[in-house]
N, C-alpha and C. Protein backbone atom coordinates (compact mmCIF):
# COMPACT_ATOMS: atom_id res chain seq x y z
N UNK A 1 43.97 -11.43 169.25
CA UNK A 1 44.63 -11.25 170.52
C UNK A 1 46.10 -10.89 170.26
N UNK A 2 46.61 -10.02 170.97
CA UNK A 2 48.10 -9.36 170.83
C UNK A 2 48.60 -10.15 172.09
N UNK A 3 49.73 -10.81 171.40
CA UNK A 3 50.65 -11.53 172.48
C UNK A 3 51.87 -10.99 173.09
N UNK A 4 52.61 -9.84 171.78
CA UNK A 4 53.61 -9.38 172.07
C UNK A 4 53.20 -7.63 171.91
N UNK A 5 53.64 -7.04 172.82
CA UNK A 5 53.47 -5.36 172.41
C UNK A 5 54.58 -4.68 173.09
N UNK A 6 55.04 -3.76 172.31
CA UNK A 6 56.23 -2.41 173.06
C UNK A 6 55.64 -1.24 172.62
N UNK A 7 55.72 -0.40 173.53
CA UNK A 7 55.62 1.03 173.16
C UNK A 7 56.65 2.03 173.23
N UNK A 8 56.90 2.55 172.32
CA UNK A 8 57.36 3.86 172.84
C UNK A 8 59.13 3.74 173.22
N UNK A 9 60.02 2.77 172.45
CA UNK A 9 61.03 1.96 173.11
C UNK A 9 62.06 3.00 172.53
N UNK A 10 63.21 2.98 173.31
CA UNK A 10 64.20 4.35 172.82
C UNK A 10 65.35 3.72 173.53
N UNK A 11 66.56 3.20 172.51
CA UNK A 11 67.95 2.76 173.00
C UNK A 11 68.78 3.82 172.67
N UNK A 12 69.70 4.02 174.11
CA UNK A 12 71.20 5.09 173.62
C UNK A 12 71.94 4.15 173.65
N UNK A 13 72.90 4.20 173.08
CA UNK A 13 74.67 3.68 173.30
C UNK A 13 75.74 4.76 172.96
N UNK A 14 76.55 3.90 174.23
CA UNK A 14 77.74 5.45 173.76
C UNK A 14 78.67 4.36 172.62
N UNK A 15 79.39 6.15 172.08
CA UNK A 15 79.98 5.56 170.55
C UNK A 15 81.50 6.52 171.12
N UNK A 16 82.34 6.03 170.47
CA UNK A 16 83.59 6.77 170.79
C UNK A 16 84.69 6.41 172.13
N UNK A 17 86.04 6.26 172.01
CA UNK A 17 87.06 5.57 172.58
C UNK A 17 87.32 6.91 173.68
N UNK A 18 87.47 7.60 173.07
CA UNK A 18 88.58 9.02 173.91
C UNK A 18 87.45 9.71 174.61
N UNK A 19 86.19 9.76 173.82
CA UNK A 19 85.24 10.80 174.46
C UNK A 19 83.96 10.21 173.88
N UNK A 20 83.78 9.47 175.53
CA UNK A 20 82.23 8.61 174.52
C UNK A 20 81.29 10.02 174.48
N UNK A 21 80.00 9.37 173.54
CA UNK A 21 79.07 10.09 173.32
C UNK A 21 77.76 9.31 173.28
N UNK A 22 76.62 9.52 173.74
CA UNK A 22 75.57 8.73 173.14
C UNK A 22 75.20 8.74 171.97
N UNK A 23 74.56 7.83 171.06
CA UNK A 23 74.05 7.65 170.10
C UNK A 23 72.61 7.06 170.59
N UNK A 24 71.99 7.38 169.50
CA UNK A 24 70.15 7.31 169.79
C UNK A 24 70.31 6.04 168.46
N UNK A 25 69.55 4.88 168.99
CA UNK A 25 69.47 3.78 167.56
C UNK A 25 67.91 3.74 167.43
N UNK A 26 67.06 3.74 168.90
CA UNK A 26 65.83 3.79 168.46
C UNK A 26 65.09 4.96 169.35
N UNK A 27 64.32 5.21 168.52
CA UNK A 27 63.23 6.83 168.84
C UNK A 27 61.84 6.30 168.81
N UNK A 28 61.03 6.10 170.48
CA UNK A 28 59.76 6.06 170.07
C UNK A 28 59.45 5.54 169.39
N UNK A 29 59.98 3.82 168.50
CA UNK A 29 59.35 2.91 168.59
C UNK A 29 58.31 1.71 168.77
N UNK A 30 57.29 1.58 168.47
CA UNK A 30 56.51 0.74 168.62
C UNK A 30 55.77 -0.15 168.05
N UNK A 31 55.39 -1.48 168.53
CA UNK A 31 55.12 -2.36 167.85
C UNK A 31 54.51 -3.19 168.29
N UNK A 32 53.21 -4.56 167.42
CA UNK A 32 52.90 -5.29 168.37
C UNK A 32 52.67 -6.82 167.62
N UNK A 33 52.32 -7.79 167.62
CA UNK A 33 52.83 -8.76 167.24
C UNK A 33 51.09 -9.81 167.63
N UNK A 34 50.32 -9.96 166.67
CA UNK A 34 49.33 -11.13 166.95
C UNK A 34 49.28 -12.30 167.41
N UNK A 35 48.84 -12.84 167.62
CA UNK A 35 48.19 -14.36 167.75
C UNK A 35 48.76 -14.81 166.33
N UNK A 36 49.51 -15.88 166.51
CA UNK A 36 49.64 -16.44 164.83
C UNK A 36 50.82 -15.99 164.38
N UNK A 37 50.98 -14.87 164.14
CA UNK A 37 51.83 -14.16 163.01
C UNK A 37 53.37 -14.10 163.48
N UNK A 38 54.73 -14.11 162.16
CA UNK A 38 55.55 -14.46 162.53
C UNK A 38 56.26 -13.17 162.01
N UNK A 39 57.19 -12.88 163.50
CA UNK A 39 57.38 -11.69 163.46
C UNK A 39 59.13 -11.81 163.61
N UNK A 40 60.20 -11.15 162.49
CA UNK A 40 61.55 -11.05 162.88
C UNK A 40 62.23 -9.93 162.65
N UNK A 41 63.16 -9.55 163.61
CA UNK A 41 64.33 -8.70 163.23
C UNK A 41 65.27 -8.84 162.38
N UNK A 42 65.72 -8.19 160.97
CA UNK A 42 66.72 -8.49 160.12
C UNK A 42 67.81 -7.06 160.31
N UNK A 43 69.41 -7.77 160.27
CA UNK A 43 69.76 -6.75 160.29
C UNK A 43 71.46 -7.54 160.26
N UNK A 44 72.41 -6.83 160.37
CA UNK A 44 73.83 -7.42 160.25
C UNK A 44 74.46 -7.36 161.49
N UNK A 45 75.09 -8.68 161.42
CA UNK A 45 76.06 -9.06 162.99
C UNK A 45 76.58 -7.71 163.05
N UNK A 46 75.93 -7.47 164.93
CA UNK A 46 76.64 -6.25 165.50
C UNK A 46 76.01 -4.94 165.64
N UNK A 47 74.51 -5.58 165.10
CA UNK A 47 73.38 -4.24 164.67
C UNK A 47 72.72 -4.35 165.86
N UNK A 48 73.05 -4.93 167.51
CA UNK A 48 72.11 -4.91 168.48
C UNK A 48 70.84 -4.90 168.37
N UNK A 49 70.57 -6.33 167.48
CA UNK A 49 69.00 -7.18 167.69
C UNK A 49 69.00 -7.65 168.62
């Protein structure tokens, strides 16, 4: 049994002081997560987990 699922997930953020811009961090993404199983994000303070 799948407890957790995303599909298809796509974050912009704008980057830049004078002239924001978007930035793409995730593209069509997806993922899904069982019954049981232990699932984490690793990444460095500031990496928008």
């Amino acid at each position: 049994m799948i407890v957790v699922s995303a599909e298809r997930l796509t974050k912009d953020f704008l980057t830049g002081f004078w002239r924001p811009r978007p930035k793409r961090a995730l593209d069509g993404i997806s993922f899904s997560v069982p019954q049981g199983e232990v699932f984490g994000l690793l990444g460095p303070n500031g990496a928008g987990k």
